[in-house]
PDB file of N, CA and C in Angstrom:
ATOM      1  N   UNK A   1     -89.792 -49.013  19.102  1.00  0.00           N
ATOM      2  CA  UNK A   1     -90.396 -47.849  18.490  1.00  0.00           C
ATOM      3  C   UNK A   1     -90.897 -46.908  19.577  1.00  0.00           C
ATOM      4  N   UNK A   2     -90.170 -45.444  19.666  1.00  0.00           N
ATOM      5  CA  UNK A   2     -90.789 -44.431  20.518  1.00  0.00           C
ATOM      6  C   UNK A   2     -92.274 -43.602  19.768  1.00  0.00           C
ATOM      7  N   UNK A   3     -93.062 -43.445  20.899  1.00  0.00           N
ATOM      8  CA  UNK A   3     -94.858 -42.488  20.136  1.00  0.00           C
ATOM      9  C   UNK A   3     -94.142 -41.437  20.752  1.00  0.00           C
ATOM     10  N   UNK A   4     -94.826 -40.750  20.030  1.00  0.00           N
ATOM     11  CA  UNK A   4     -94.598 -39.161  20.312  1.00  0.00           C
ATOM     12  C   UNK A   4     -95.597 -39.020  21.272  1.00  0.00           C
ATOM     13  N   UNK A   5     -95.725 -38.370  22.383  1.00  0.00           N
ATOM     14  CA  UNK A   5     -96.407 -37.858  23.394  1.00  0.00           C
ATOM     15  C   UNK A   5     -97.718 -37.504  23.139  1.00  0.00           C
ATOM     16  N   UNK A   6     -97.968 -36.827  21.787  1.00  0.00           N
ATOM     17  CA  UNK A   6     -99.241 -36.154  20.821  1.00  0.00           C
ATOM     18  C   UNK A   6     -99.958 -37.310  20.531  1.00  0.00           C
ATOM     19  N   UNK A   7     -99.521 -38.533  19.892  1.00  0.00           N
ATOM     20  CA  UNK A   7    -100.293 -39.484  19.999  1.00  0.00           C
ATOM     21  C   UNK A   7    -100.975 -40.347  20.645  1.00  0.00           C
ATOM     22  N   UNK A   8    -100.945 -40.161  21.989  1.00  0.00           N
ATOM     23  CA  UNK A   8    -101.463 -41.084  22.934  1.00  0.00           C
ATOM     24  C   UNK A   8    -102.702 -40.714  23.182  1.00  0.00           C
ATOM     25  N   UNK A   9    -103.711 -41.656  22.834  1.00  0.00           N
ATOM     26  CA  UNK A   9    -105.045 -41.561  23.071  1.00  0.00           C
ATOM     27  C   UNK A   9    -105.569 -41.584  24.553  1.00  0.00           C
ATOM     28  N   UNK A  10    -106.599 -40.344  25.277  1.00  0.00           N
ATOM     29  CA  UNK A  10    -106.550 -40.408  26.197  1.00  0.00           C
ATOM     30  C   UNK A  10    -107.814 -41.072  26.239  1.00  0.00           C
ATOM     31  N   UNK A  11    -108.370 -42.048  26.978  1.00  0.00           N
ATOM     32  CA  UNK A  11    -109.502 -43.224  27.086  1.00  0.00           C
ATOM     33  C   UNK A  11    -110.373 -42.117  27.868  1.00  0.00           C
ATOM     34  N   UNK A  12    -112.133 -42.417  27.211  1.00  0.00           N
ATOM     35  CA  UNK A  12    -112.919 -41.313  27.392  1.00  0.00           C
ATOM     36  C   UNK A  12    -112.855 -41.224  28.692  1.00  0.00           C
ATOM     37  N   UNK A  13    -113.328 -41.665  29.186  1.00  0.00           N
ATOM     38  CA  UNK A  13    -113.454 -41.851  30.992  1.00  0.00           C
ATOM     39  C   UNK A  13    -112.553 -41.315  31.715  1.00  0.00           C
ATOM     40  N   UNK A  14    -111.387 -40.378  30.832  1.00  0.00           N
ATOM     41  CA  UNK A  14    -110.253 -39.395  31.659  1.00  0.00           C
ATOM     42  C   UNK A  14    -110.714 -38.135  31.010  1.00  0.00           C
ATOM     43  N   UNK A  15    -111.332 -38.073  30.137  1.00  0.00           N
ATOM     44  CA  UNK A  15    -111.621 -36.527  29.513  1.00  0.00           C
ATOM     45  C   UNK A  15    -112.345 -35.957  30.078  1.00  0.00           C
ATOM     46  N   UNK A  16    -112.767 -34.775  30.161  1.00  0.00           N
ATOM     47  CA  UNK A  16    -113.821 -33.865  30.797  1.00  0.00           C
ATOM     48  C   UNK A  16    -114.905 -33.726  29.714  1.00  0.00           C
ATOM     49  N   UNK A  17    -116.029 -34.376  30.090  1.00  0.00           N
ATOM     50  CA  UNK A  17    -117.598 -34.338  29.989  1.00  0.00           C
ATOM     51  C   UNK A  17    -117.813 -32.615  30.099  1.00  0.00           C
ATOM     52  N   UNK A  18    -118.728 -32.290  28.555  1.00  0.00           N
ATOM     53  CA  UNK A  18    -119.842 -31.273  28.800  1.00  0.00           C
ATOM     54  C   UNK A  18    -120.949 -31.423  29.249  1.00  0.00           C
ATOM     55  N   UNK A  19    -121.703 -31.566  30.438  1.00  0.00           N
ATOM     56  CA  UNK A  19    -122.749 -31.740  31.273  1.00  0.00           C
ATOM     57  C   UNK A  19    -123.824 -30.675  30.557  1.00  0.00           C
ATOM     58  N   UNK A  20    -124.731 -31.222  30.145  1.00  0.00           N
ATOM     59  CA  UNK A  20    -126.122 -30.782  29.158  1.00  0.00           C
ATOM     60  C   UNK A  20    -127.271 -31.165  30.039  1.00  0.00           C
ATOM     61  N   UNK A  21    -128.334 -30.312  30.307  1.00  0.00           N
ATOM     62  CA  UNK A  21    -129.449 -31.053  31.215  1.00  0.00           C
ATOM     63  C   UNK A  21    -130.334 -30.584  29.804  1.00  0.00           C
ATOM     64  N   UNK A  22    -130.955 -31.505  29.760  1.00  0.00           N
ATOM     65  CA  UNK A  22    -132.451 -31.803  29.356  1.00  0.00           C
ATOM     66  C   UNK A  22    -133.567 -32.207  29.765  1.00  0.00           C
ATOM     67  N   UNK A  23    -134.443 -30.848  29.314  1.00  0.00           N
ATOM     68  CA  UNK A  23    -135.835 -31.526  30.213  1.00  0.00           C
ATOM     69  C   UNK A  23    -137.004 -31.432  29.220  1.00  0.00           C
ATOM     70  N   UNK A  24    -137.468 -33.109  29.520  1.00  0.00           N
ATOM     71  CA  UNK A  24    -138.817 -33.677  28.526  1.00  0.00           C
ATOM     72  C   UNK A  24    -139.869 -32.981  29.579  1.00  0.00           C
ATOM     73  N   UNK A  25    -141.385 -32.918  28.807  1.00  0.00           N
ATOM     74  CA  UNK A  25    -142.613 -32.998  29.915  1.00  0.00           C
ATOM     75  C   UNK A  25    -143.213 -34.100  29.582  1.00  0.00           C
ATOM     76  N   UNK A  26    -142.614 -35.166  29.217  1.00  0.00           N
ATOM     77  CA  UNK A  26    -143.118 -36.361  29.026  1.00  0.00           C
ATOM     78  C   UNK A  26    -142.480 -37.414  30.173  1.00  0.00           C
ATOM     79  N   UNK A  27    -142.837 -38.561  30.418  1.00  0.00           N
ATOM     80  CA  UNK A  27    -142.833 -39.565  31.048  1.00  0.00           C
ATOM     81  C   UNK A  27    -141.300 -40.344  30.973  1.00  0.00           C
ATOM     82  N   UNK A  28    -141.024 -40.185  29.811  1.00  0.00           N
ATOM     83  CA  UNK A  28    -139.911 -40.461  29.153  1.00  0.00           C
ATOM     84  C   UNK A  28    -139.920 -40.111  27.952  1.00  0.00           C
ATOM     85  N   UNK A  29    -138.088 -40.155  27.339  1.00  0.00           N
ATOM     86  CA  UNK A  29    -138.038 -40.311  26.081  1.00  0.00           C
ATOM     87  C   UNK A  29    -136.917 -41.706  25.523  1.00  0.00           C
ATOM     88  N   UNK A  30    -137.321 -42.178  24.502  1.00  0.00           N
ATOM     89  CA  UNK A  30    -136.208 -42.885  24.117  1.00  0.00           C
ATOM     90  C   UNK A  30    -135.339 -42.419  23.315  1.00  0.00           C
ATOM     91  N   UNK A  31    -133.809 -43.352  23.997  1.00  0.00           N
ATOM     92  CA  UNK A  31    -132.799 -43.172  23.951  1.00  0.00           C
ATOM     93  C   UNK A  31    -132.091 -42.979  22.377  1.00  0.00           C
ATOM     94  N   UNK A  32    -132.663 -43.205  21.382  1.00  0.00           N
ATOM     95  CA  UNK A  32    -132.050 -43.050  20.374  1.00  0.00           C
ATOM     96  C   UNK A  32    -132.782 -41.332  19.648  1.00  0.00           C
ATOM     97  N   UNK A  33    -134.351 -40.746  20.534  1.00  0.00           N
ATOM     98  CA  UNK A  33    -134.771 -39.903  20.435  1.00  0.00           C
ATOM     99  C   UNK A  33    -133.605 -38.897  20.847  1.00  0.00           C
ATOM    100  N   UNK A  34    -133.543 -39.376  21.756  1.00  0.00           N
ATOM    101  CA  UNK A  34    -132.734 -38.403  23.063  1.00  0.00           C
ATOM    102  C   UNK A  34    -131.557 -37.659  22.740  1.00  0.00           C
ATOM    103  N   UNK A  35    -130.760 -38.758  21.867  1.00  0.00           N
ATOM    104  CA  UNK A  35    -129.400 -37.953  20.993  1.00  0.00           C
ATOM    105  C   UNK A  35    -130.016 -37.272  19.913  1.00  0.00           C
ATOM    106  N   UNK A  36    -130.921 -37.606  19.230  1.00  0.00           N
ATOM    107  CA  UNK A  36    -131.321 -36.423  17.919  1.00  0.00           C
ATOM    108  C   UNK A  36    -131.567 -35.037  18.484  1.00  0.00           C
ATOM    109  N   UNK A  37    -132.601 -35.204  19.798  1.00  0.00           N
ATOM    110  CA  UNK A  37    -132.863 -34.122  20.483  1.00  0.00           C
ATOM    111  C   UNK A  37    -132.105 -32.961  21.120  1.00  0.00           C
ATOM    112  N   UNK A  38    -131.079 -34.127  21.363  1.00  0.00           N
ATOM    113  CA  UNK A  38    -129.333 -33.295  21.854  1.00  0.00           C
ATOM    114  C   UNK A  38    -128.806 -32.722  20.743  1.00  0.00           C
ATOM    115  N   UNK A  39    -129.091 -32.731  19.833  1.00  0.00           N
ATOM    116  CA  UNK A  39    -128.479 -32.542  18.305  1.00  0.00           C
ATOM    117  C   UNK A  39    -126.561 -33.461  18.860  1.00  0.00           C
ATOM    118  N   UNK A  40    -126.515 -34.403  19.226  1.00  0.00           N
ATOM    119  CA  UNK A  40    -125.654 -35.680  19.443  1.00  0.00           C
ATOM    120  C   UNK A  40    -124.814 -36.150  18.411  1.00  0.00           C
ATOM    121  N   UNK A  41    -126.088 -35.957  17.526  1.00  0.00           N
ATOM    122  CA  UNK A  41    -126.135 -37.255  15.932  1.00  0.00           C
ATOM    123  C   UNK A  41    -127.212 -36.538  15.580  1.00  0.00           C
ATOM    124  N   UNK A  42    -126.789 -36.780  14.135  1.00  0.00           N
ATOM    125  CA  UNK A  42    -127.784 -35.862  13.019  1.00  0.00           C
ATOM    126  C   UNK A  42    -128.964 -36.978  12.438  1.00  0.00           C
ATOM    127  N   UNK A  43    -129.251 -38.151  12.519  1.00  0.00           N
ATOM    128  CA  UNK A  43    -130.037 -38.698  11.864  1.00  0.00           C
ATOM    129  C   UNK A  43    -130.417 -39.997  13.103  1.00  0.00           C
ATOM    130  N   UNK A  44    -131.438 -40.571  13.011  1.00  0.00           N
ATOM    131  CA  UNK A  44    -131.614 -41.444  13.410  1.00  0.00           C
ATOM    132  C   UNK A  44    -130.949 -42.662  12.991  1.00  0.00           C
ATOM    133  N   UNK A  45    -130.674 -42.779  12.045  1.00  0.00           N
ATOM    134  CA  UNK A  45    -129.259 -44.325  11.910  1.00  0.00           C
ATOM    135  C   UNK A  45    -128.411 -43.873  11.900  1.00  0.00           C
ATOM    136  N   UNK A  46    -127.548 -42.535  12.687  1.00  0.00           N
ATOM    137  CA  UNK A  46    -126.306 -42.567  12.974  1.00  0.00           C
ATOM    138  C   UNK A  46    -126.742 -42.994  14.817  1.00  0.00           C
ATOM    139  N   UNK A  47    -127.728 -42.623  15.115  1.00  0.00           N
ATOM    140  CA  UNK A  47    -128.336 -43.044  16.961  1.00  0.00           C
ATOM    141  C   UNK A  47    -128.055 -44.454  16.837  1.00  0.00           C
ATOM    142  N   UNK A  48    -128.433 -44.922  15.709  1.00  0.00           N
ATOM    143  CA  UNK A  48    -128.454 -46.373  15.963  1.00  0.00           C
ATOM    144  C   UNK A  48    -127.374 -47.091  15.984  1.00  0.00           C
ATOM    145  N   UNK A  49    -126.907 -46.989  15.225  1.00  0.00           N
ATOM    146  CA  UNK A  49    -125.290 -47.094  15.039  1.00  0.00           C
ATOM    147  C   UNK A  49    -124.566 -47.032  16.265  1.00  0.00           C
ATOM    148  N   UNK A  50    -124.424 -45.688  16.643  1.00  0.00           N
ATOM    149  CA  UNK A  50    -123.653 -45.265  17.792  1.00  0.00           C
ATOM    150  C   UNK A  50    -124.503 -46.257  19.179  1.00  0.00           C
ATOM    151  N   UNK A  51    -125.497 -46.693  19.476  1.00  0.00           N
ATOM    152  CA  UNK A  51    -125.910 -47.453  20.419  1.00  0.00           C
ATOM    153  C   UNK A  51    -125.408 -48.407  20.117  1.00  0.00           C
ATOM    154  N   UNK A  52    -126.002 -49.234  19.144  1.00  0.00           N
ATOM    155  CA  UNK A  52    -125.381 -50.541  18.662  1.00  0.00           C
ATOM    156  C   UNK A  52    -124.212 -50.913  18.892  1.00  0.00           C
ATOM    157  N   UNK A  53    -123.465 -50.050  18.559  1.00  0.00           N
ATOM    158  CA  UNK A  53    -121.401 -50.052  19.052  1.00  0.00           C
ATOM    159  C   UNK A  53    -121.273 -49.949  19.951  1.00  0.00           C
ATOM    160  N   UNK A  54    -122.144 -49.790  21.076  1.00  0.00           N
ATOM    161  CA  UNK A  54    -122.008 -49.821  22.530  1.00  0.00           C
ATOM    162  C   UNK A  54    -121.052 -48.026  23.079  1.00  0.00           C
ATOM    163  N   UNK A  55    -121.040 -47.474  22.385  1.00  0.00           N
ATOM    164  CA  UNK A  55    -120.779 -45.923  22.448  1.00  0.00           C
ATOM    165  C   UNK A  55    -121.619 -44.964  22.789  1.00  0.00           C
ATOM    166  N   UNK A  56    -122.881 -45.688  23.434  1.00  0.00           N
ATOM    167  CA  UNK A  56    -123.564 -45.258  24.809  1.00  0.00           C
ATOM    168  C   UNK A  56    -124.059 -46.004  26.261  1.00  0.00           C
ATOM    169  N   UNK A  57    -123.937 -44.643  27.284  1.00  0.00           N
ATOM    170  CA  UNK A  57    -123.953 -44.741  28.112  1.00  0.00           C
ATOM    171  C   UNK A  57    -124.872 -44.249  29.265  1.00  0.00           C
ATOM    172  N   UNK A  58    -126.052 -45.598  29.844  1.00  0.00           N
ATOM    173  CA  UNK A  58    -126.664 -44.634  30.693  1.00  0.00           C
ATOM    174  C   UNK A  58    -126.244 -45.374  31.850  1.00  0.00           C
ATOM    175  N   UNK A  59    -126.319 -44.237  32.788  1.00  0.00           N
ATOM    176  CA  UNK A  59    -126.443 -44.183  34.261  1.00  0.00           C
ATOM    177  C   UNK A  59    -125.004 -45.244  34.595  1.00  0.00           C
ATOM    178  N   UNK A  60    -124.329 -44.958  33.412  1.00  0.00           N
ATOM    179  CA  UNK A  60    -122.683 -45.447  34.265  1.00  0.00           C
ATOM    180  C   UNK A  60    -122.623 -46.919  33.708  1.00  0.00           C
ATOM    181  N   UNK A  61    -123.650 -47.284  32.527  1.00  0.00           N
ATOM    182  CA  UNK A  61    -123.663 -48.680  32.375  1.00  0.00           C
ATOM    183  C   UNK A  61    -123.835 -48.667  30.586  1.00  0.00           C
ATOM    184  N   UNK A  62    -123.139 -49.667  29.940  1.00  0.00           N
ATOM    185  CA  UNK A  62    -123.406 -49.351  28.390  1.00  0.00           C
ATOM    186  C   UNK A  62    -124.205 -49.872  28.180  1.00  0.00           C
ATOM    187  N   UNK A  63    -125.439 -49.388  26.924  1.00  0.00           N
ATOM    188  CA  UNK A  63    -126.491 -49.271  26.707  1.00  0.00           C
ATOM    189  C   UNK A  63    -126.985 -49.717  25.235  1.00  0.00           C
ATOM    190  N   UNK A  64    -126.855 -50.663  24.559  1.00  0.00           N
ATOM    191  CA  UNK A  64    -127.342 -51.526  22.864  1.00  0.00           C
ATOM    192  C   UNK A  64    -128.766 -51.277  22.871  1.00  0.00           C
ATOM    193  N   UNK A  65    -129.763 -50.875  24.078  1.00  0.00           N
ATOM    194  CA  UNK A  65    -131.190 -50.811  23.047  1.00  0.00           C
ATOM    195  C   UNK A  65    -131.730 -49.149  22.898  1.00  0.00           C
ATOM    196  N   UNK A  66    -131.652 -49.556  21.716  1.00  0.00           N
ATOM    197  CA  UNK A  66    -131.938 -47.732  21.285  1.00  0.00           C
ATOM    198  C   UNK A  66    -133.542 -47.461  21.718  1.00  0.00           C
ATOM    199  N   UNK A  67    -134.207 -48.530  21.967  1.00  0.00           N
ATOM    200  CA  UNK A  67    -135.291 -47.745  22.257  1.00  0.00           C
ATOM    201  C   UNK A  67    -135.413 -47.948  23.787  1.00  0.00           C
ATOM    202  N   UNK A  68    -134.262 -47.964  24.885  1.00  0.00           N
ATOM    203  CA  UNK A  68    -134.128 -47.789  25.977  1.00  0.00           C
ATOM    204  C   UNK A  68    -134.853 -46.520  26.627  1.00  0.00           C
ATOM    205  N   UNK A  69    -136.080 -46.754  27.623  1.00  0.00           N
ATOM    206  CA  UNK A  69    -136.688 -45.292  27.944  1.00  0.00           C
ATOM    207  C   UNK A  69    -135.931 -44.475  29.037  1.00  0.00           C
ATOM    208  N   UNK A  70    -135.451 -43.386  28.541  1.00  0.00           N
ATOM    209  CA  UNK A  70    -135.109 -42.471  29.279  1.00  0.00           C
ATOM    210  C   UNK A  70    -135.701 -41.691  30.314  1.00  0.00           C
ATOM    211  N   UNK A  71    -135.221 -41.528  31.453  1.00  0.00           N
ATOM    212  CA  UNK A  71    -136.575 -40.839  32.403  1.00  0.00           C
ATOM    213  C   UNK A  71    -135.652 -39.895  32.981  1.00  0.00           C
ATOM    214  N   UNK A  72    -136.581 -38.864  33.853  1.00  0.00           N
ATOM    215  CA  UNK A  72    -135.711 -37.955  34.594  1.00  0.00           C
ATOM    216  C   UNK A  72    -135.178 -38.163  35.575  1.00  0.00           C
ATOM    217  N   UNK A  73    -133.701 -37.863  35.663  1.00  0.00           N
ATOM    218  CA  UNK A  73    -132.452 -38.556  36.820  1.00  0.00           C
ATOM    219  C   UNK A  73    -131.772 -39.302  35.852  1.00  0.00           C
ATOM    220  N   UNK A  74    -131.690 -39.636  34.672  1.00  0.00           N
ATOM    221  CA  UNK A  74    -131.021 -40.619  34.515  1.00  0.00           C
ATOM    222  C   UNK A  74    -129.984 -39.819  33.488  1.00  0.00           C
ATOM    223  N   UNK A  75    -128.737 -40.272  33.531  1.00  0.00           N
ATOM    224  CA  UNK A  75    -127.418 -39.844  33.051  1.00  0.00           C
ATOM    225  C   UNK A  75    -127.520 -40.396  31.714  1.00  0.00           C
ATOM    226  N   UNK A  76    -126.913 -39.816  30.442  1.00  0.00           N
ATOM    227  CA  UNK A  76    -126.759 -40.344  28.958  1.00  0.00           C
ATOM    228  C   UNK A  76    -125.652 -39.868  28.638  1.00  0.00           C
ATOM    229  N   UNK A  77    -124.159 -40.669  28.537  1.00  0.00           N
ATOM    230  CA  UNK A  77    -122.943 -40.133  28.108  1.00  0.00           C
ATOM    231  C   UNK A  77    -122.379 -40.882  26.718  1.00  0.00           C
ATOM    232  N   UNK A  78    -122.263 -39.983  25.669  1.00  0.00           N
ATOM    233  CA  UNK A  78    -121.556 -40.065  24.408  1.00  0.00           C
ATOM    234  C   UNK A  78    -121.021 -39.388  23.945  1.00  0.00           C
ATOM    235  N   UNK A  79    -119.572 -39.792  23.378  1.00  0.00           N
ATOM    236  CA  UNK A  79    -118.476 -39.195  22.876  1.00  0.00           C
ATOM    237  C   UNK A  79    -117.990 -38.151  24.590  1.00  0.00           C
ATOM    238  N   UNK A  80    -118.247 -37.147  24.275  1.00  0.00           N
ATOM    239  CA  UNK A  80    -117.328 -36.046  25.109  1.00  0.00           C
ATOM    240  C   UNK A  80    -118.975 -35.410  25.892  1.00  0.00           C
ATOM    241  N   UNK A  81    -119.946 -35.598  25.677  1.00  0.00           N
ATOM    242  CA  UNK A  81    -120.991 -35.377  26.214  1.00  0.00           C
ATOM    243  C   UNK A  81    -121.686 -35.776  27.543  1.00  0.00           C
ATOM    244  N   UNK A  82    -122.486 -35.319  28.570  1.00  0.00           N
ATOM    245  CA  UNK A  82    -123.010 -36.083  29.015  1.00  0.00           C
ATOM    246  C   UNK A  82    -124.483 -35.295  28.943  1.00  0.00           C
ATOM    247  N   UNK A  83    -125.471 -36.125  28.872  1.00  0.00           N
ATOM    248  CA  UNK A  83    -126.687 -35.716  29.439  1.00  0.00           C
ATOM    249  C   UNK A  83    -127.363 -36.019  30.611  1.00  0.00           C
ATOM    250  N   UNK A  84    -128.285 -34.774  31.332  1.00  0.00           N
ATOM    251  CA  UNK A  84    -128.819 -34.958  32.754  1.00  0.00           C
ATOM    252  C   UNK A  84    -130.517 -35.072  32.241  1.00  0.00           C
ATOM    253  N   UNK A  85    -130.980 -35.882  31.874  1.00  0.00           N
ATOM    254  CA  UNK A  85    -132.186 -35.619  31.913  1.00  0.00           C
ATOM    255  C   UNK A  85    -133.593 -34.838  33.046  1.00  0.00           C
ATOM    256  N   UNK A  86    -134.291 -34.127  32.986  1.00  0.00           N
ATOM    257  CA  UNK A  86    -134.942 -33.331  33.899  1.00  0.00           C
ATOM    258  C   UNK A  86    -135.929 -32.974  33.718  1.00  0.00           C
ATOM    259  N   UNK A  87    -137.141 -33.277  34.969  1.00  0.00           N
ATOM    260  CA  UNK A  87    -138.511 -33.015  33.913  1.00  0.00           C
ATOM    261  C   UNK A  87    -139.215 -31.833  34.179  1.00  0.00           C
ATOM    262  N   UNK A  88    -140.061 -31.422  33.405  1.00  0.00           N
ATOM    263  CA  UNK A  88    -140.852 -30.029  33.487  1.00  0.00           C
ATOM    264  C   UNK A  88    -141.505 -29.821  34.571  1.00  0.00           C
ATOM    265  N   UNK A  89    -141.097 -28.406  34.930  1.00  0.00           N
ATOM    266  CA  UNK A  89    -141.926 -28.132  35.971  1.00  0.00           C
ATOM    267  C   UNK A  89    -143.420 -28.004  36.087  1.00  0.00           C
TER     268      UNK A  89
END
């Protein structure tokens, strides 16, 4: 059986990332905050979900606890996204 060329899924990690910086004036935020805040995911149990499935990513490493604290410097990549977290001046 030949695929047509159109069908070949390209694995995320070859696509080009939209680089988003976000900046808390807090200490941190958590990670399932962090995508609502991104407008990411529209509800908090779709955050959860999407962590849970391991379809996030911080700092280059996959990430199951949604209430993982986010701080500034640290990378958050989902779906076609990435986030730079950054804190207030």
């Amino acid at each position: 059986m030949v695929i047509p060329h159109s069908s070949f899924l390209i694995p995320n990690s070859f696509q080009e990332r939209v680089m988003e910086k976000i900046t808390i004036q807090t200490e941190y935020i958590k990670l399932d905050a962090l995508l609502k805040f991104a407008a990411l995911v529209g509800t908090g149990g779709e955050a959860k979900a999407v962590i849970a499935d391991g379809m996030v990513t911080v700092n280059g490493e996959i990430c199951t606890m949604r209430g993982k604290k986010i701080r500034p410097g640290d990378r958050v990549c989902f779906a076609d996204s990435e986030l730079l977290v950054e804190q207030a001046p």
